[in-house]
PDB file of N, CA and C in Angstrom:
ATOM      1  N   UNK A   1       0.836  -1.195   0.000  1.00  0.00           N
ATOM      2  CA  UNK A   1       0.000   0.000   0.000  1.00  0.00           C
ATOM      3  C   UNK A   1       0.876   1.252   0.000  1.00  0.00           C
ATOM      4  N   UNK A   2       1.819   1.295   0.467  1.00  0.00           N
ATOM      5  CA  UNK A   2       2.972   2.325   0.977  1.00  0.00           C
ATOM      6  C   UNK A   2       3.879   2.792  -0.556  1.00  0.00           C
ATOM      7  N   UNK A   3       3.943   1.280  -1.522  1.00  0.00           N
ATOM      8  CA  UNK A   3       4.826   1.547  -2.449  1.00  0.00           C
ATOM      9  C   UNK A   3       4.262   2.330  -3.116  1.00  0.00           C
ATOM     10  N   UNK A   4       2.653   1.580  -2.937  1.00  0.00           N
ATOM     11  CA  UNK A   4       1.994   2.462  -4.236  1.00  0.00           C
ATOM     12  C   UNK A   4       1.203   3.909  -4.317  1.00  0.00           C
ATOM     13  N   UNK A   5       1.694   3.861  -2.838  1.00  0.00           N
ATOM     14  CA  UNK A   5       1.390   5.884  -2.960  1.00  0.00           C
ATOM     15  C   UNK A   5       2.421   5.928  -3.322  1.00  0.00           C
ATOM     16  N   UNK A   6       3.480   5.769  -3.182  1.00  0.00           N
ATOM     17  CA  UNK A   6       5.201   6.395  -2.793  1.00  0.00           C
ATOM     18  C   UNK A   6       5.297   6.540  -4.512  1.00  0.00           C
ATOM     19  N   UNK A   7       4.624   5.218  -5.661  1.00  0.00           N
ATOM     20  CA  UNK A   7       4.555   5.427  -7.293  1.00  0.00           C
ATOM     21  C   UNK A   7       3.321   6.677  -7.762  1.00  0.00           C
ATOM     22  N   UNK A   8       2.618   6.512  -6.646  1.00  0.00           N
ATOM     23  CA  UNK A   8       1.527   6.933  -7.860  1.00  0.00           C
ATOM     24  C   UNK A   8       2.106   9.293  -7.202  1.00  0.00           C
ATOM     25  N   UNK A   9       2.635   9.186  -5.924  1.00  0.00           N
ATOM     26  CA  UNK A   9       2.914  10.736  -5.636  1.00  0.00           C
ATOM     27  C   UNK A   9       4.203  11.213  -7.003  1.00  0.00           C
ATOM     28  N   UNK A  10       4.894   9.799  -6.961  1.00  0.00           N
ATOM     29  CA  UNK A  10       6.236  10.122  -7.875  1.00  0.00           C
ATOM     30  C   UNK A  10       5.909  10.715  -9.486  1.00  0.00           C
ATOM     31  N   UNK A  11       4.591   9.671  -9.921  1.00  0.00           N
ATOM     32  CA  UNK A  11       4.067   9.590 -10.947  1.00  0.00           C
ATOM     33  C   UNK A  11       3.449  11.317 -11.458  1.00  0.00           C
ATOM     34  N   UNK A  12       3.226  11.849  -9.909  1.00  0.00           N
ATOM     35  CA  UNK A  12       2.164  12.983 -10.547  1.00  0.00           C
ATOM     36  C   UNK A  12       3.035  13.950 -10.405  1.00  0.00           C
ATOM     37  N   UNK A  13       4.357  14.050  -9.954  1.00  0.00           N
ATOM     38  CA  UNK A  13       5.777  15.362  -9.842  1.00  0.00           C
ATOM     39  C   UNK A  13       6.096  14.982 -10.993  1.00  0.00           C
ATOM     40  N   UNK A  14       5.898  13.592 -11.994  1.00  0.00           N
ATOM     41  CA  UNK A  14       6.770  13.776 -12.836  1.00  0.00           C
ATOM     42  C   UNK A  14       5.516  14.649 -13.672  1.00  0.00           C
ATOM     43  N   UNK A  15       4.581  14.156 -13.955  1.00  0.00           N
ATOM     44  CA  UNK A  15       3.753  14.884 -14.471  1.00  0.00           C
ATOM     45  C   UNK A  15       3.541  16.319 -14.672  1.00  0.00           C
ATOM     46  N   UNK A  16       3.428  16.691 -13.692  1.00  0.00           N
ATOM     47  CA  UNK A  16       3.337  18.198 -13.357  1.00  0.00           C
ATOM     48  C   UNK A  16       4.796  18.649 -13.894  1.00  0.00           C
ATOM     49  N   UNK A  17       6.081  17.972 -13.731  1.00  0.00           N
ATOM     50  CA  UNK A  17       6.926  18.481 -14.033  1.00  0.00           C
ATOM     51  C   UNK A  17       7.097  18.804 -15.651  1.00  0.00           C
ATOM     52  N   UNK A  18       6.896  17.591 -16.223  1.00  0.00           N
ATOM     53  CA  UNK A  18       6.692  17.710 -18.011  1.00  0.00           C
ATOM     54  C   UNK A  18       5.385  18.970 -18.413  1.00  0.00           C
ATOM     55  N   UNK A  19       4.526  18.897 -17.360  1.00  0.00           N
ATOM     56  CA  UNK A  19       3.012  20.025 -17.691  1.00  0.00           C
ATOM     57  C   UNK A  19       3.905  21.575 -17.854  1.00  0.00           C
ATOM     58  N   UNK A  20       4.870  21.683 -16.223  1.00  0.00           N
ATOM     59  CA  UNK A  20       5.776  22.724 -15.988  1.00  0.00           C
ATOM     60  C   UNK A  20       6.224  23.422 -16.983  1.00  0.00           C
ATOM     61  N   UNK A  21       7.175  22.204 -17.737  1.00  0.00           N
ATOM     62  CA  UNK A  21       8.081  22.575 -18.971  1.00  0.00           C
ATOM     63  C   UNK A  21       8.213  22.738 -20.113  1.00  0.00           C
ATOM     64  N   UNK A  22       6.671  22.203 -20.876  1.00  0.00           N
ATOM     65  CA  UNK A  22       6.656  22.062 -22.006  1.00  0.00           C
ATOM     66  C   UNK A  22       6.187  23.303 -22.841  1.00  0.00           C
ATOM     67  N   UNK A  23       5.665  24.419 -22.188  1.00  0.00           N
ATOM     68  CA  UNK A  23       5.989  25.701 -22.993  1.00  0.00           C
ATOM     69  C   UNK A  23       7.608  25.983 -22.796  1.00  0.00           C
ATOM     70  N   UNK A  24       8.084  25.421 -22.572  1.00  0.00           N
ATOM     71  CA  UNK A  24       9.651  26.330 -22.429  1.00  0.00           C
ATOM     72  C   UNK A  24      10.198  26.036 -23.780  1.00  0.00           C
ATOM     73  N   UNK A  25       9.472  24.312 -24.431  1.00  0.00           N
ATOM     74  CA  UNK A  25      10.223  23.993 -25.133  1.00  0.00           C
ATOM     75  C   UNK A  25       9.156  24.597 -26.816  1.00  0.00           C
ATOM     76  N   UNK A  26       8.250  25.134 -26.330  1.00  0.00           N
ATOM     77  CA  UNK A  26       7.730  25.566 -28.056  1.00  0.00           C
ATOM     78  C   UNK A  26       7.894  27.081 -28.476  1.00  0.00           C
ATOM     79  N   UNK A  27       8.315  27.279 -29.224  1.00  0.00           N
ATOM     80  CA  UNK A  27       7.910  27.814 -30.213  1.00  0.00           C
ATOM     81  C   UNK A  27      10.358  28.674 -30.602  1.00  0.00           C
ATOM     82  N   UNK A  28      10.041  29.704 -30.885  1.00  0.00           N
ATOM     83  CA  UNK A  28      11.898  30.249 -31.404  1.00  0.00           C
ATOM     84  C   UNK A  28      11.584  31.477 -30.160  1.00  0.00           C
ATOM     85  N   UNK A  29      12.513  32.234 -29.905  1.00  0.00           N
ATOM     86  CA  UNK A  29      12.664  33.240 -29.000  1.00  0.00           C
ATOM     87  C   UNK A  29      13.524  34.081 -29.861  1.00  0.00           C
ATOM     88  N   UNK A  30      12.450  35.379 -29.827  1.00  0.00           N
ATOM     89  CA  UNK A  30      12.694  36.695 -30.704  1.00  0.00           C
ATOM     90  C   UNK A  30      12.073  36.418 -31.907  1.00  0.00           C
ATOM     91  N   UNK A  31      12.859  37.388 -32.946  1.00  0.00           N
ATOM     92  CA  UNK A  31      11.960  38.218 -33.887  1.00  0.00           C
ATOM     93  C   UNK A  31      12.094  37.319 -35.157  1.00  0.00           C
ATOM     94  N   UNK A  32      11.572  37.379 -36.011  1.00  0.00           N
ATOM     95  CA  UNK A  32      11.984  35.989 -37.550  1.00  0.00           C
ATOM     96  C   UNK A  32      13.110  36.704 -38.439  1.00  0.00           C
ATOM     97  N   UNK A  33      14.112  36.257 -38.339  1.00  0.00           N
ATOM     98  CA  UNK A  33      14.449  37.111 -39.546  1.00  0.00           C
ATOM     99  C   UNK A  33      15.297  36.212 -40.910  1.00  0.00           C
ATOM    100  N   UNK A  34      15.342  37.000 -42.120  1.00  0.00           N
ATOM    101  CA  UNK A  34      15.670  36.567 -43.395  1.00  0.00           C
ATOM    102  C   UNK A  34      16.938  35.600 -43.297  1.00  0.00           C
ATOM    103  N   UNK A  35      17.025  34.867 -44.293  1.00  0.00           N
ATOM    104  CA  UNK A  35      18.301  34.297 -44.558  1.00  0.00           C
ATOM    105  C   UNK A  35      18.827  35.960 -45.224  1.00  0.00           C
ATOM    106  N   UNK A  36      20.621  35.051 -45.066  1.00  0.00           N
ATOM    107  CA  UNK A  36      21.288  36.303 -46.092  1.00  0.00           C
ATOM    108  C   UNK A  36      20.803  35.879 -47.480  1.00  0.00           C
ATOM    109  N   UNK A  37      20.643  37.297 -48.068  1.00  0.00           N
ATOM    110  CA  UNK A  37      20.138  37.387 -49.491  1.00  0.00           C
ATOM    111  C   UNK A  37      19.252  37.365 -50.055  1.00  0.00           C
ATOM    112  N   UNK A  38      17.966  36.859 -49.102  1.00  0.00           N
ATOM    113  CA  UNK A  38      16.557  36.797 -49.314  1.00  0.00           C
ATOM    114  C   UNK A  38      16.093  38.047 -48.677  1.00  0.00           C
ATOM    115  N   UNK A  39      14.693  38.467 -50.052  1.00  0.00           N
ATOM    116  CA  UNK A  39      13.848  39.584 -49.763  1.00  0.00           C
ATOM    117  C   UNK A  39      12.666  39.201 -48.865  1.00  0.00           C
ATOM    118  N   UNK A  40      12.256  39.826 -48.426  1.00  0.00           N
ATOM    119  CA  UNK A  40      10.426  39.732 -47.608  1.00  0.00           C
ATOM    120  C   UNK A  40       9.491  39.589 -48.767  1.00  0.00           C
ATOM    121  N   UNK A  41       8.906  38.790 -49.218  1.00  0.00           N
ATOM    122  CA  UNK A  41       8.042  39.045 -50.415  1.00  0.00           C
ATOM    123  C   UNK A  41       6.300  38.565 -50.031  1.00  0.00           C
ATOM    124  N   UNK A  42       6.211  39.382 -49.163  1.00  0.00           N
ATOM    125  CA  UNK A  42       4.612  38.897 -48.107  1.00  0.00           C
ATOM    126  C   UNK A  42       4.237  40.354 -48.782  1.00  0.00           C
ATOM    127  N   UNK A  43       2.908  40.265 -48.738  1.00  0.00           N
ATOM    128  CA  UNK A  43       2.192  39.277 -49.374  1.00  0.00           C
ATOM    129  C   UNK A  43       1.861  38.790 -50.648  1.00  0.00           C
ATOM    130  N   UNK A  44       2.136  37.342 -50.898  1.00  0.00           N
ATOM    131  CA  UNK A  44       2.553  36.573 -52.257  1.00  0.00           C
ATOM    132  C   UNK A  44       1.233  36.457 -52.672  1.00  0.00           C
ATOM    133  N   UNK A  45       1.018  36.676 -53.944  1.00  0.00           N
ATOM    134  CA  UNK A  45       0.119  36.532 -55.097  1.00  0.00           C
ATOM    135  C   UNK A  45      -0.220  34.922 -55.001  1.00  0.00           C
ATOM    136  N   UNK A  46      -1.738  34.066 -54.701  1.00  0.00           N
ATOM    137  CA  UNK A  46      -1.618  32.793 -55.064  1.00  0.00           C
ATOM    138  C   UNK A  46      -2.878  32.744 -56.449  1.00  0.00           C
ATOM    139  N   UNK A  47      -2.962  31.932 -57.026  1.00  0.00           N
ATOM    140  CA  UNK A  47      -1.482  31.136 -57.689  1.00  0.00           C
ATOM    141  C   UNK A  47      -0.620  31.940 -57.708  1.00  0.00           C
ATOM    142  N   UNK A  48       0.921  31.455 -57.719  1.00  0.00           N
ATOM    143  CA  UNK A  48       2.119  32.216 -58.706  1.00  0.00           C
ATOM    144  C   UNK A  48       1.964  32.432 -59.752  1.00  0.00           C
ATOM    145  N   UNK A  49       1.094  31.574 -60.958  1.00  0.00           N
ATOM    146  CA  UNK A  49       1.234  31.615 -62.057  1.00  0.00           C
ATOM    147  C   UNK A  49      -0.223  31.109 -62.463  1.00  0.00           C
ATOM    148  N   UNK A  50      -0.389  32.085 -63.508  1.00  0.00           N
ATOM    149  CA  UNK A  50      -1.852  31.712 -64.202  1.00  0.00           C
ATOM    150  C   UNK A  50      -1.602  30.400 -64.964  1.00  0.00           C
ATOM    151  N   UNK A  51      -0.788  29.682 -65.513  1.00  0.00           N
ATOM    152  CA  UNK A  51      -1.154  28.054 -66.602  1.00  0.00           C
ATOM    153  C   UNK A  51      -2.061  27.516 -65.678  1.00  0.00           C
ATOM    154  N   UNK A  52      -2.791  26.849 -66.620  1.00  0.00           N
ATOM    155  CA  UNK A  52      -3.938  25.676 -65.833  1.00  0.00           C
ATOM    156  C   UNK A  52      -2.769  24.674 -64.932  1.00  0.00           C
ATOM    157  N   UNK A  53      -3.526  23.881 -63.805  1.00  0.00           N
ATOM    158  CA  UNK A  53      -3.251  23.320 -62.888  1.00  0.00           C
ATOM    159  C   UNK A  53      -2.760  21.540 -64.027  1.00  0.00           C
ATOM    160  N   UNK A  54      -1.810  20.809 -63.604  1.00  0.00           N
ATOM    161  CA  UNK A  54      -1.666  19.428 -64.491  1.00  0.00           C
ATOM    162  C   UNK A  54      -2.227  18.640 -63.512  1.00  0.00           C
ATOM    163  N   UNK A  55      -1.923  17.392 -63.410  1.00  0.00           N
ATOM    164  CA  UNK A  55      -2.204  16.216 -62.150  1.00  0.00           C
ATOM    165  C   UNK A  55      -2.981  15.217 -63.038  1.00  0.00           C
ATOM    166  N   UNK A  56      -3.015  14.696 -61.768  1.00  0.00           N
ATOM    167  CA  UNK A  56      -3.618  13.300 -62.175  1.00  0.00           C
ATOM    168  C   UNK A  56      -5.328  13.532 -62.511  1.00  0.00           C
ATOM    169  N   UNK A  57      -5.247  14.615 -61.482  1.00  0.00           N
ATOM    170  CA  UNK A  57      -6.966  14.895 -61.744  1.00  0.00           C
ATOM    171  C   UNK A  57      -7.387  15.797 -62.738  1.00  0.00           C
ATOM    172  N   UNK A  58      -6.715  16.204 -63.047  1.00  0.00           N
ATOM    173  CA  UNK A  58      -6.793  17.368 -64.627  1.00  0.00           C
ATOM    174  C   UNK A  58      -7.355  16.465 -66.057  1.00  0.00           C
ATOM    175  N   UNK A  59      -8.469  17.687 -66.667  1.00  0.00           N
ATOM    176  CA  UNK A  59      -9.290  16.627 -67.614  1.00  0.00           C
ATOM    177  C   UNK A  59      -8.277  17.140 -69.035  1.00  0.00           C
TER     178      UNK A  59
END
């Protein structure tokens, strides 16, 4: 009876601990910026290109 509080208290620190941490691990910290040599080109025209679409599903 003893072990299995002693697993199930261990079980819920680890828990809480991963709950704790896991915004730490998402997303980049700071601002986005370009590779060298590349422009900003927002906001992009969709399509790129007027030709009709090909594929498999194209009549």
């Amino acid at each position: 009876m003893r072990r299995q509080r002693l697993f199930t208290r261990l079980m819920l620190a680890a828990l809480l601990g991963v709950l704790a941490l896991a915004p730490a691990a998402c997303g980049r910290k700071g601002s986005p910026v370009l590779p060298p040599g590349e422009t900003d080109q927002f906001p992009s025209k969709y399509p790129k290109t007027t030709d009709p679409q090909t594929g498999v599903f194209s009549s």
